[in-house]
PDB file of N, CA and C in Angstrom:
ATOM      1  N   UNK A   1      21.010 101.182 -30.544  1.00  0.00           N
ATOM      2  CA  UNK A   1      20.016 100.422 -31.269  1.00  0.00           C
ATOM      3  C   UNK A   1      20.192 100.653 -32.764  1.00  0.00           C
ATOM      4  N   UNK A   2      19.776  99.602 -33.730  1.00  0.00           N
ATOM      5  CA  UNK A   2      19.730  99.867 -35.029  1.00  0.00           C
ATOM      6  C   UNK A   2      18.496  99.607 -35.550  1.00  0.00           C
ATOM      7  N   UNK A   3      18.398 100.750 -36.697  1.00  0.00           N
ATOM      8  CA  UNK A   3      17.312 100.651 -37.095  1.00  0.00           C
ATOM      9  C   UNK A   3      17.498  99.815 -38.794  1.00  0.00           C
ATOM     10  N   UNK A   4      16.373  99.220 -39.414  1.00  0.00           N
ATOM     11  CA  UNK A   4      16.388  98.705 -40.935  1.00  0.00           C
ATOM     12  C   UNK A   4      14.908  99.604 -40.943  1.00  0.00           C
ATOM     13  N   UNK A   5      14.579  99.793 -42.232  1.00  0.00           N
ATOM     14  CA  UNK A   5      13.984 100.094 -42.960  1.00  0.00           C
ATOM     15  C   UNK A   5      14.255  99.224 -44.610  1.00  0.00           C
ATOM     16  N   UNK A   6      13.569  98.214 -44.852  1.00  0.00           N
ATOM     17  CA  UNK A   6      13.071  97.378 -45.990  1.00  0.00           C
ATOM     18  C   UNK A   6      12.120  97.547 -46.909  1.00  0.00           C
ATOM     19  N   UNK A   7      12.265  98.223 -48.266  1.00  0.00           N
ATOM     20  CA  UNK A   7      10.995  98.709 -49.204  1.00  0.00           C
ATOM     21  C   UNK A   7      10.640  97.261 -49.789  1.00  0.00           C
ATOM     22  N   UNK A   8       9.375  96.923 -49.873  1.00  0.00           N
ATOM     23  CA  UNK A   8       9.380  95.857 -50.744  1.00  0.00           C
ATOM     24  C   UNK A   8       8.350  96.113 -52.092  1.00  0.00           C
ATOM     25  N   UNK A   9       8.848  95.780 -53.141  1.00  0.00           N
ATOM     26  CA  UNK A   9       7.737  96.721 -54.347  1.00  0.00           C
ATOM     27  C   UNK A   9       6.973  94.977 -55.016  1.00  0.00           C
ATOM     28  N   UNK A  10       5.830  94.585 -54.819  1.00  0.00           N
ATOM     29  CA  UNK A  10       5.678  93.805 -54.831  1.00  0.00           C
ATOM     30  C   UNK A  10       4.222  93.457 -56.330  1.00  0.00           C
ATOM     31  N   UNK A  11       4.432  92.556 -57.168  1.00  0.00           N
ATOM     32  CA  UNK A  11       3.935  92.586 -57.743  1.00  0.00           C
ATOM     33  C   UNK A  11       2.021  92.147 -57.558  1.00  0.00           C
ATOM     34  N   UNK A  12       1.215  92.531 -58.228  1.00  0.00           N
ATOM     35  CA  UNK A  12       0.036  92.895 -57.726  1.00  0.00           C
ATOM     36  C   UNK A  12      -0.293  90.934 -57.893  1.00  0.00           C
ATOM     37  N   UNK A  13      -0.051  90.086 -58.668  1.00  0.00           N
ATOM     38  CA  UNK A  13      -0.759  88.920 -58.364  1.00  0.00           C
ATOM     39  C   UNK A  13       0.530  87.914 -57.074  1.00  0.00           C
ATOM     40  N   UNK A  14       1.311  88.803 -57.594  1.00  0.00           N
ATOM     41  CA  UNK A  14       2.040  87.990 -55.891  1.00  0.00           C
ATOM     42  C   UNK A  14       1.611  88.868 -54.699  1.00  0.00           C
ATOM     43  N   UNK A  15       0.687  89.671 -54.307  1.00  0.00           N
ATOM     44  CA  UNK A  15       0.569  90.267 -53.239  1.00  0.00           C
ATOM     45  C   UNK A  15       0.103  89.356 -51.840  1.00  0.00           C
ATOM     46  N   UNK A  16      -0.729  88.545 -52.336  1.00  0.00           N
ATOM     47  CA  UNK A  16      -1.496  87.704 -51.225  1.00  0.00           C
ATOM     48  C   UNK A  16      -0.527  86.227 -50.442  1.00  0.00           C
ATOM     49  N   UNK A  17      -0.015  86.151 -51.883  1.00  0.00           N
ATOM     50  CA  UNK A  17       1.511  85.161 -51.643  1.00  0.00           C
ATOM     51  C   UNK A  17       2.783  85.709 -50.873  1.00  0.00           C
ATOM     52  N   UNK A  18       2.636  87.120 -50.799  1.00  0.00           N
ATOM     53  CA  UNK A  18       3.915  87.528 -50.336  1.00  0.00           C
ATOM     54  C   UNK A  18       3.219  88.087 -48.316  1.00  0.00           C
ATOM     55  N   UNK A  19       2.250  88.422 -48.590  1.00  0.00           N
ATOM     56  CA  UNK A  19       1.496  88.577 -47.054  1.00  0.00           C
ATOM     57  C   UNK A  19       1.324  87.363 -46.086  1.00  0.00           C
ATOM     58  N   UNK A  20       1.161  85.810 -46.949  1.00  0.00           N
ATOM     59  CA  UNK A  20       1.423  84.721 -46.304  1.00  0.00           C
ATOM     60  C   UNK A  20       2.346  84.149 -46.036  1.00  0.00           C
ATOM     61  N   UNK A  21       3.321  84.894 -46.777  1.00  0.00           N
ATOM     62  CA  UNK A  21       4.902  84.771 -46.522  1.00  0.00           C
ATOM     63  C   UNK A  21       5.559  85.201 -44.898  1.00  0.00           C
ATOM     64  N   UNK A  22       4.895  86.690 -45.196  1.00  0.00           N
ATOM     65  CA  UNK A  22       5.500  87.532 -44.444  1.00  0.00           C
ATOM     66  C   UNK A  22       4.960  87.511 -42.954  1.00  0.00           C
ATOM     67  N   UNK A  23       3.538  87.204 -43.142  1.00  0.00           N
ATOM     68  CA  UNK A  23       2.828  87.449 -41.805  1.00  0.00           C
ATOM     69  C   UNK A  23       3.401  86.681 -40.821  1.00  0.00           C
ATOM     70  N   UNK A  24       4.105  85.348 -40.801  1.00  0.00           N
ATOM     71  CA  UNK A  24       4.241  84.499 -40.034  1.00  0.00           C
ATOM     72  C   UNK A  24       6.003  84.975 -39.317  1.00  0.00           C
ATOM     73  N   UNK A  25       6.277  85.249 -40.485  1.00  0.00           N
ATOM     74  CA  UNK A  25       7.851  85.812 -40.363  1.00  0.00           C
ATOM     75  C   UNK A  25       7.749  87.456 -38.948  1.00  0.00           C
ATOM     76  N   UNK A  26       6.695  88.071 -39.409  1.00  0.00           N
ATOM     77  CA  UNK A  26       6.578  89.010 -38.553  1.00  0.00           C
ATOM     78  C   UNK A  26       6.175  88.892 -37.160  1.00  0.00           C
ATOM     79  N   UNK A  27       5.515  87.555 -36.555  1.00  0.00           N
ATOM     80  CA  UNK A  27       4.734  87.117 -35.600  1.00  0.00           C
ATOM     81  C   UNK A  27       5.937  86.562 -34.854  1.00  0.00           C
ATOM     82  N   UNK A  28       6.625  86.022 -35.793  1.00  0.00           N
ATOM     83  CA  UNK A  28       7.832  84.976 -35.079  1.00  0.00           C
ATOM     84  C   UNK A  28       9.012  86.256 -34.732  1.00  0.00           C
ATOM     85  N   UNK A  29       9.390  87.094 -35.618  1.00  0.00           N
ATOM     86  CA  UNK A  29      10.283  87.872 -35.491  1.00  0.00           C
ATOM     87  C   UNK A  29       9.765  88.815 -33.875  1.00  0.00           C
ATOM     88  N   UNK A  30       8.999  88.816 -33.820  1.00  0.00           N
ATOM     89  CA  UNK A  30       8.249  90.180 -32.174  1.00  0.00           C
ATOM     90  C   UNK A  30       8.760  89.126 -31.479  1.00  0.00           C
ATOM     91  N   UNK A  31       9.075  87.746 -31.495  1.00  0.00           N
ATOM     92  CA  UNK A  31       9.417  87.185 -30.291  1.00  0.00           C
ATOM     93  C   UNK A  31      11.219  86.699 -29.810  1.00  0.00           C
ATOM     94  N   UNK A  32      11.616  87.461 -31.081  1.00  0.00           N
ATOM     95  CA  UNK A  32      13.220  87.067 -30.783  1.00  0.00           C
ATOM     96  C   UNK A  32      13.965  87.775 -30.083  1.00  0.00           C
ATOM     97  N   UNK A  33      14.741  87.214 -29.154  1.00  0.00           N
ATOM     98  CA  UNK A  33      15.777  87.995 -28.447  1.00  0.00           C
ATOM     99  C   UNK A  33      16.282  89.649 -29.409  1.00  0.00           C
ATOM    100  N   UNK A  34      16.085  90.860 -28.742  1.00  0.00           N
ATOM    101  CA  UNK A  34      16.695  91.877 -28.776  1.00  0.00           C
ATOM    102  C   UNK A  34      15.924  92.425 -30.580  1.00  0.00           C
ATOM    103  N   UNK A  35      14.825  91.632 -30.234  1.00  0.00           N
ATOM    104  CA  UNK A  35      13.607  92.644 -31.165  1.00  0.00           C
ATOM    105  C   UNK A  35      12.715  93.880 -30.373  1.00  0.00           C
ATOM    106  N   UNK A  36      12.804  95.201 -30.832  1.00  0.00           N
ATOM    107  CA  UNK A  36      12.511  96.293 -30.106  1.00  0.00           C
ATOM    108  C   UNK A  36      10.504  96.495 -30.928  1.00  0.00           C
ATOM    109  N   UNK A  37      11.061  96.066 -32.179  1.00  0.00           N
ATOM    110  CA  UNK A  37       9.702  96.612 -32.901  1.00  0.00           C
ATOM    111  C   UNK A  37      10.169  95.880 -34.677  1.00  0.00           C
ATOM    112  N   UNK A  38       8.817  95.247 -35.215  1.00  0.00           N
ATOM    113  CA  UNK A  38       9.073  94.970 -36.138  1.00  0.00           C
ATOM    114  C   UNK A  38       7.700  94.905 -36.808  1.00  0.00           C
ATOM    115  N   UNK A  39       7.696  95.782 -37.849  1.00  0.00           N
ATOM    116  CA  UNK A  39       6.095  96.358 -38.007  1.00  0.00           C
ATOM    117  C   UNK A  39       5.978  96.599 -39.679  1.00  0.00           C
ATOM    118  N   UNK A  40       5.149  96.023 -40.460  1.00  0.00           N
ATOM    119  CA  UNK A  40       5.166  96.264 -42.117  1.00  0.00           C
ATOM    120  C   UNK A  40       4.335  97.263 -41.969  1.00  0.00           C
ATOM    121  N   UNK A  41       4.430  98.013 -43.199  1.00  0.00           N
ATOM    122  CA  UNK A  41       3.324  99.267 -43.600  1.00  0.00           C
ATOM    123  C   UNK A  41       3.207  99.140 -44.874  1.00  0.00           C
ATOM    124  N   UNK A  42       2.328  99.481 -45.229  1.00  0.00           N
ATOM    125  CA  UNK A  42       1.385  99.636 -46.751  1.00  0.00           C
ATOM    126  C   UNK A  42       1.445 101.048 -47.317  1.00  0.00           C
ATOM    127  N   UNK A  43       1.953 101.174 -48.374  1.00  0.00           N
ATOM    128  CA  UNK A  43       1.801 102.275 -48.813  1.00  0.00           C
ATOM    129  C   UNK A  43       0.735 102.945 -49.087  1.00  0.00           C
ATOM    130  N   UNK A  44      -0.320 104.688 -48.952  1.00  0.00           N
ATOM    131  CA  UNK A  44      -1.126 104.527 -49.294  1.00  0.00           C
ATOM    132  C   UNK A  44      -1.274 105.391 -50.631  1.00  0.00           C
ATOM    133  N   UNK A  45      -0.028 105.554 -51.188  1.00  0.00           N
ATOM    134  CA  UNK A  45       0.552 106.456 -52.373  1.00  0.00           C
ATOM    135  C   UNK A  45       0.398 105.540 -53.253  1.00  0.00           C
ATOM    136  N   UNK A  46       1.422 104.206 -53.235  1.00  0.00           N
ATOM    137  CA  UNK A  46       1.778 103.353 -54.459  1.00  0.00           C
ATOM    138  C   UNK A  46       1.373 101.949 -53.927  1.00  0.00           C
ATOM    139  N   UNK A  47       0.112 101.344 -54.714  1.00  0.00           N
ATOM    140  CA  UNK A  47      -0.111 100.256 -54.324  1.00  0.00           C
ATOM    141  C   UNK A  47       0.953  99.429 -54.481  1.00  0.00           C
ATOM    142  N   UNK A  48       0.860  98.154 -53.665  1.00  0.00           N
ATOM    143  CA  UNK A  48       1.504  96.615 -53.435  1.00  0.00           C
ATOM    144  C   UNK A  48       3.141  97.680 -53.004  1.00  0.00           C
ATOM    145  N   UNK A  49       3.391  98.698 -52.513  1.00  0.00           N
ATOM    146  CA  UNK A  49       4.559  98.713 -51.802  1.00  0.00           C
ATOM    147  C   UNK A  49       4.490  99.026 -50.379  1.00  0.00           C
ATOM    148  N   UNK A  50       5.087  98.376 -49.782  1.00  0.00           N
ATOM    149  CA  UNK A  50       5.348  98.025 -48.685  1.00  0.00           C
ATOM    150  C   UNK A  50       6.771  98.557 -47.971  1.00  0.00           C
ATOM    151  N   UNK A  51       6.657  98.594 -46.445  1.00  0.00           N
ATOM    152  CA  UNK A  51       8.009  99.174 -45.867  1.00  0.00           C
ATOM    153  C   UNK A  51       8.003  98.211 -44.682  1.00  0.00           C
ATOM    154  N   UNK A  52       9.134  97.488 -44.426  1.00  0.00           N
ATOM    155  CA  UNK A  52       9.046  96.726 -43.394  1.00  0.00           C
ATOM    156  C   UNK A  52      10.245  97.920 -42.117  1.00  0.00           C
ATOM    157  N   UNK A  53       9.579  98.324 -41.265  1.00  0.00           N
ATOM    158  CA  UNK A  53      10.417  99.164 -40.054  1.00  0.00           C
ATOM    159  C   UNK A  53      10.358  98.237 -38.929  1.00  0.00           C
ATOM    160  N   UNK A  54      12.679  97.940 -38.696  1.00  0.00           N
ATOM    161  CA  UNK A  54      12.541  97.443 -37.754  1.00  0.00           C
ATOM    162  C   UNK A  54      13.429  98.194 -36.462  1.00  0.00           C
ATOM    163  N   UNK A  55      12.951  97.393 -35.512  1.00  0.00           N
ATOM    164  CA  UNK A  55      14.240  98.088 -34.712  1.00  0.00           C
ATOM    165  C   UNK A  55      14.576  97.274 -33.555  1.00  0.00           C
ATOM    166  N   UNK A  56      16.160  96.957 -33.627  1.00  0.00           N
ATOM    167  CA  UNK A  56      16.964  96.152 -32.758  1.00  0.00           C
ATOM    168  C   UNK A  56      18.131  96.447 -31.704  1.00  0.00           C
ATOM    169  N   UNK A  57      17.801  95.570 -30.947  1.00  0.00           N
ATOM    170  CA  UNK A  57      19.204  96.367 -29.947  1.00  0.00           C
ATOM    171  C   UNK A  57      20.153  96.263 -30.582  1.00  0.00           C
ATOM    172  N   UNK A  58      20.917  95.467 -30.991  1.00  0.00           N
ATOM    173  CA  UNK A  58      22.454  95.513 -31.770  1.00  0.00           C
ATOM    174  C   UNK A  58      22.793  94.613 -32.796  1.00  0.00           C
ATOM    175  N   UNK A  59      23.752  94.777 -33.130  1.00  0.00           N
ATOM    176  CA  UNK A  59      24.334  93.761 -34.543  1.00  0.00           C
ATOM    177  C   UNK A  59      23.839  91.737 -33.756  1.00  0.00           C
ATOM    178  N   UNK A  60      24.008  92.162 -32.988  1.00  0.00           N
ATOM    179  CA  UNK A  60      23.974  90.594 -32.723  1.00  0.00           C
ATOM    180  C   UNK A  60      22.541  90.410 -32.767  1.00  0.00           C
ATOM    181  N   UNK A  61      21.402  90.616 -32.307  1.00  0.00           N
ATOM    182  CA  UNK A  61      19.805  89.861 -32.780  1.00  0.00           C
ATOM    183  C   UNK A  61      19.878  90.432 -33.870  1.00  0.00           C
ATOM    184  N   UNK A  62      20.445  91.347 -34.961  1.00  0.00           N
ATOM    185  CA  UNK A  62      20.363  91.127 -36.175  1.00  0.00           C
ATOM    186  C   UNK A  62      20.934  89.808 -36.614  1.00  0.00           C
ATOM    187  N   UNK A  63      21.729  89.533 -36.424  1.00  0.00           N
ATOM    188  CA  UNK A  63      22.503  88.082 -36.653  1.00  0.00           C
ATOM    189  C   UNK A  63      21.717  87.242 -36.579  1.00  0.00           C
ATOM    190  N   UNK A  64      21.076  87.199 -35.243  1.00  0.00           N
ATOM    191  CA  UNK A  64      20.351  86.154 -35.053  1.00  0.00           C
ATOM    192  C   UNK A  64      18.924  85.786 -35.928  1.00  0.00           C
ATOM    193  N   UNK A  65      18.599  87.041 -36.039  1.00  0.00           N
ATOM    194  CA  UNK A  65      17.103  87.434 -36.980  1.00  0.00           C
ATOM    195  C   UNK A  65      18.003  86.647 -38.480  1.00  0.00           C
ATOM    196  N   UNK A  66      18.738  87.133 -38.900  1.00  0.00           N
ATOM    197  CA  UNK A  66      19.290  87.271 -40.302  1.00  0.00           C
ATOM    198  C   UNK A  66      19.217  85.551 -40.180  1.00  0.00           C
ATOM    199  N   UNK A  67      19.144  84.559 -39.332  1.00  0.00           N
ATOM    200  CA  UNK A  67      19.458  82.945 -39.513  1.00  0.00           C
ATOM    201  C   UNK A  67      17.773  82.833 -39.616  1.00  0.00           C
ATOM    202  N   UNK A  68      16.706  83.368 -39.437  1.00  0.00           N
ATOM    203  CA  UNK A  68      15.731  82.475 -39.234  1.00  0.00           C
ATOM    204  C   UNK A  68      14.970  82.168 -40.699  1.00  0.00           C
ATOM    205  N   UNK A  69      14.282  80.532 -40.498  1.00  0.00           N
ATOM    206  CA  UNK A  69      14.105  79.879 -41.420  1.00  0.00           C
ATOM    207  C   UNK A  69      13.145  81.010 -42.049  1.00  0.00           C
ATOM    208  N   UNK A  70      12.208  81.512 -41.290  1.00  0.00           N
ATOM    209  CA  UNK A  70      11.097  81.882 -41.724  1.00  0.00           C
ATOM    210  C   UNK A  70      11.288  83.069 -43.122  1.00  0.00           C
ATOM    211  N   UNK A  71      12.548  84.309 -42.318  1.00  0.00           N
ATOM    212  CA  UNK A  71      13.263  85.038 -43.081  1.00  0.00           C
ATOM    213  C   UNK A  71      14.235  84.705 -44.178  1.00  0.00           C
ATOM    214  N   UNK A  72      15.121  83.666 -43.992  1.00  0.00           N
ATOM    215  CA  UNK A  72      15.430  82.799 -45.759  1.00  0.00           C
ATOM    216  C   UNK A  72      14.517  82.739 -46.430  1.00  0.00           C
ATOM    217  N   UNK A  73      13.255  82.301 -45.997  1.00  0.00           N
ATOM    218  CA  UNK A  73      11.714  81.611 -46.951  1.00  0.00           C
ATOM    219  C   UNK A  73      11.760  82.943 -47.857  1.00  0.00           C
ATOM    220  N   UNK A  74      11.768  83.947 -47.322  1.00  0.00           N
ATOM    221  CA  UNK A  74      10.915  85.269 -47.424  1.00  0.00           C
ATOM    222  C   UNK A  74      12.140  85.745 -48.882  1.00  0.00           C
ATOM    223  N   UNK A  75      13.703  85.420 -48.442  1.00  0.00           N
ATOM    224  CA  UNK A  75      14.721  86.635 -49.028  1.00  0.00           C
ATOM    225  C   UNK A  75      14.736  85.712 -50.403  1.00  0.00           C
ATOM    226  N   UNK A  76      14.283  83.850 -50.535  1.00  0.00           N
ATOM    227  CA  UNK A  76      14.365  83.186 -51.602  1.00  0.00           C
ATOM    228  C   UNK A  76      13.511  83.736 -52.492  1.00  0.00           C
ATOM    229  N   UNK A  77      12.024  84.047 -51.732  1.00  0.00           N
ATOM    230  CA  UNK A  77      11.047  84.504 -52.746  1.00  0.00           C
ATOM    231  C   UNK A  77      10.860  85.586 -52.929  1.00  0.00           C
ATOM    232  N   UNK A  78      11.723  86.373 -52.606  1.00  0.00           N
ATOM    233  CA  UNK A  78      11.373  87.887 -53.159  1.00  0.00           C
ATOM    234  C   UNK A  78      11.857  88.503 -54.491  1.00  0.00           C
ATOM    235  N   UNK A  79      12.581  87.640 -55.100  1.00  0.00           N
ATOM    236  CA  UNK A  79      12.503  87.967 -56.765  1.00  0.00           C
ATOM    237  C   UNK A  79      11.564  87.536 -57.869  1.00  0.00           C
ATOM    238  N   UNK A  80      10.949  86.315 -56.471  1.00  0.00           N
ATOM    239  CA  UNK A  80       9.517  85.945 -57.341  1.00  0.00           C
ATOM    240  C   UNK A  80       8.274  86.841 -57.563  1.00  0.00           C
ATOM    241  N   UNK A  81       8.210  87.440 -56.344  1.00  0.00           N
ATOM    242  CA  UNK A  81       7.347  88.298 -55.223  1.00  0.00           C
ATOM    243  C   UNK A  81       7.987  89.760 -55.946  1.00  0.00           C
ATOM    244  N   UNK A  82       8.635  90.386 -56.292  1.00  0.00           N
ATOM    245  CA  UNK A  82       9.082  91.669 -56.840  1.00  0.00           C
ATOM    246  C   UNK A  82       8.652  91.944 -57.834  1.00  0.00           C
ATOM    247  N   UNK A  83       8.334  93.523 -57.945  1.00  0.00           N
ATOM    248  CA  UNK A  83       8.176  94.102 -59.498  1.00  0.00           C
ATOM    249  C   UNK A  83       9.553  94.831 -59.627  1.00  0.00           C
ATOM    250  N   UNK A  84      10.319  95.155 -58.449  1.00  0.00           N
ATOM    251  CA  UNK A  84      12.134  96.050 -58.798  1.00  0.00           C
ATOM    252  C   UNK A  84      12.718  95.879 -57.202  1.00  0.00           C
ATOM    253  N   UNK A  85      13.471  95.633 -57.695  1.00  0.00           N
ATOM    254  CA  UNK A  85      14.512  95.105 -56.443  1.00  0.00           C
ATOM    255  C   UNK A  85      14.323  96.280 -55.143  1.00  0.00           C
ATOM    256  N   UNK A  86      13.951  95.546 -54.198  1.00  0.00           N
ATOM    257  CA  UNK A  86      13.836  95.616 -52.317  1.00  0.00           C
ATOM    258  C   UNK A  86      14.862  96.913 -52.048  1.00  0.00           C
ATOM    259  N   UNK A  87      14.384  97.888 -51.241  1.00  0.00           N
ATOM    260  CA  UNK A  87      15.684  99.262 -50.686  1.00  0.00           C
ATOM    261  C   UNK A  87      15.748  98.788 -49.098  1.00  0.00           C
ATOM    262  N   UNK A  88      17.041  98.606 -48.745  1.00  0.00           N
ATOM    263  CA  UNK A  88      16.771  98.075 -47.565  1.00  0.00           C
ATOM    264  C   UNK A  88      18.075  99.568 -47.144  1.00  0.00           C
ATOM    265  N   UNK A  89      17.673  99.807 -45.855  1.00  0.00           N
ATOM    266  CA  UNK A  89      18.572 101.383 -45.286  1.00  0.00           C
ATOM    267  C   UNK A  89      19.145 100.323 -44.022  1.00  0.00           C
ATOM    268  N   UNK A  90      19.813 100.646 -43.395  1.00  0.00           N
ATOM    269  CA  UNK A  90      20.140 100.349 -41.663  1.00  0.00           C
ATOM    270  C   UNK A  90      20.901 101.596 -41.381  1.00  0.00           C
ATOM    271  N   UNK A  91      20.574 101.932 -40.378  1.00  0.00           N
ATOM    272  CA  UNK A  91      20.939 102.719 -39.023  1.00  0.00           C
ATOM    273  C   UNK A  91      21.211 102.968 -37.874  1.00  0.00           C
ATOM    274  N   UNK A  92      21.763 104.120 -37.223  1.00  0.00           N
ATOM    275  CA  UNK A  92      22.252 103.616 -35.501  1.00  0.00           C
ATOM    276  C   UNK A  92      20.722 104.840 -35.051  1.00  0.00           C
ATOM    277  N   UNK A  93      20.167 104.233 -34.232  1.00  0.00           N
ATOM    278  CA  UNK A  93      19.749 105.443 -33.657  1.00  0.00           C
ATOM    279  C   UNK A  93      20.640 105.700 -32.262  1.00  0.00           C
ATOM    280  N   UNK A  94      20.264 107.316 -32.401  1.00  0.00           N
ATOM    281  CA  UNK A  94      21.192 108.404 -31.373  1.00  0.00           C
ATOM    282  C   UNK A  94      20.664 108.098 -29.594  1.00  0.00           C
ATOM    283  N   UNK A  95      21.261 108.121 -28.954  1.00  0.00           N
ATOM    284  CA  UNK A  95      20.714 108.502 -27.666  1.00  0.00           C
ATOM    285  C   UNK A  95      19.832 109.609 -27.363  1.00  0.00           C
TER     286      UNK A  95
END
């Protein structure tokens, strides 16, 4: 399985714009082939940052995730939606 981990540092009057972005993207994403878990968190250190934790069976429903409209919407507007560019990690988890 692989894991992403996505920081998103989001500016405070795009916050509500970037949650209507995202919410729909996250609803649609729980239902795609070889989605294990796909869950945003709120920071409660540094406001408007965010961590999107996902986790997939393999490179391929990443592939597939990586085509959806909903997720283009999201990767166009996130330099609108940013106060400093997104940390995105990926990983294998171990057996």
């Amino acid at each position: 399985m692989k894991i992403i981990n996505a920081s998103f540092f989001i500016k405070e009057d795009k916050r509500e714009e970037f949650l209507s972005v995202v919410n729909p993207l996250i609803q649609a994403t729980r239902e795609e082939e070889g989605c294990v878990q796909y869950n945003l968190y709120e920071s409660v250190e540094e406001a408007n940052a965010f961590m999107m934790v996902e986790i997939w069976e393999d490179q391929n429903a990443i592939d597939g995730h990586n085509k959806s409209p909903l997720l283009l919407e999201l990767f166009n507007k996130i330099p609108e939606f940013s106060s400093k560019k997104p940390i995105v990690r990926v990983s294998e988890m171990g057996e």
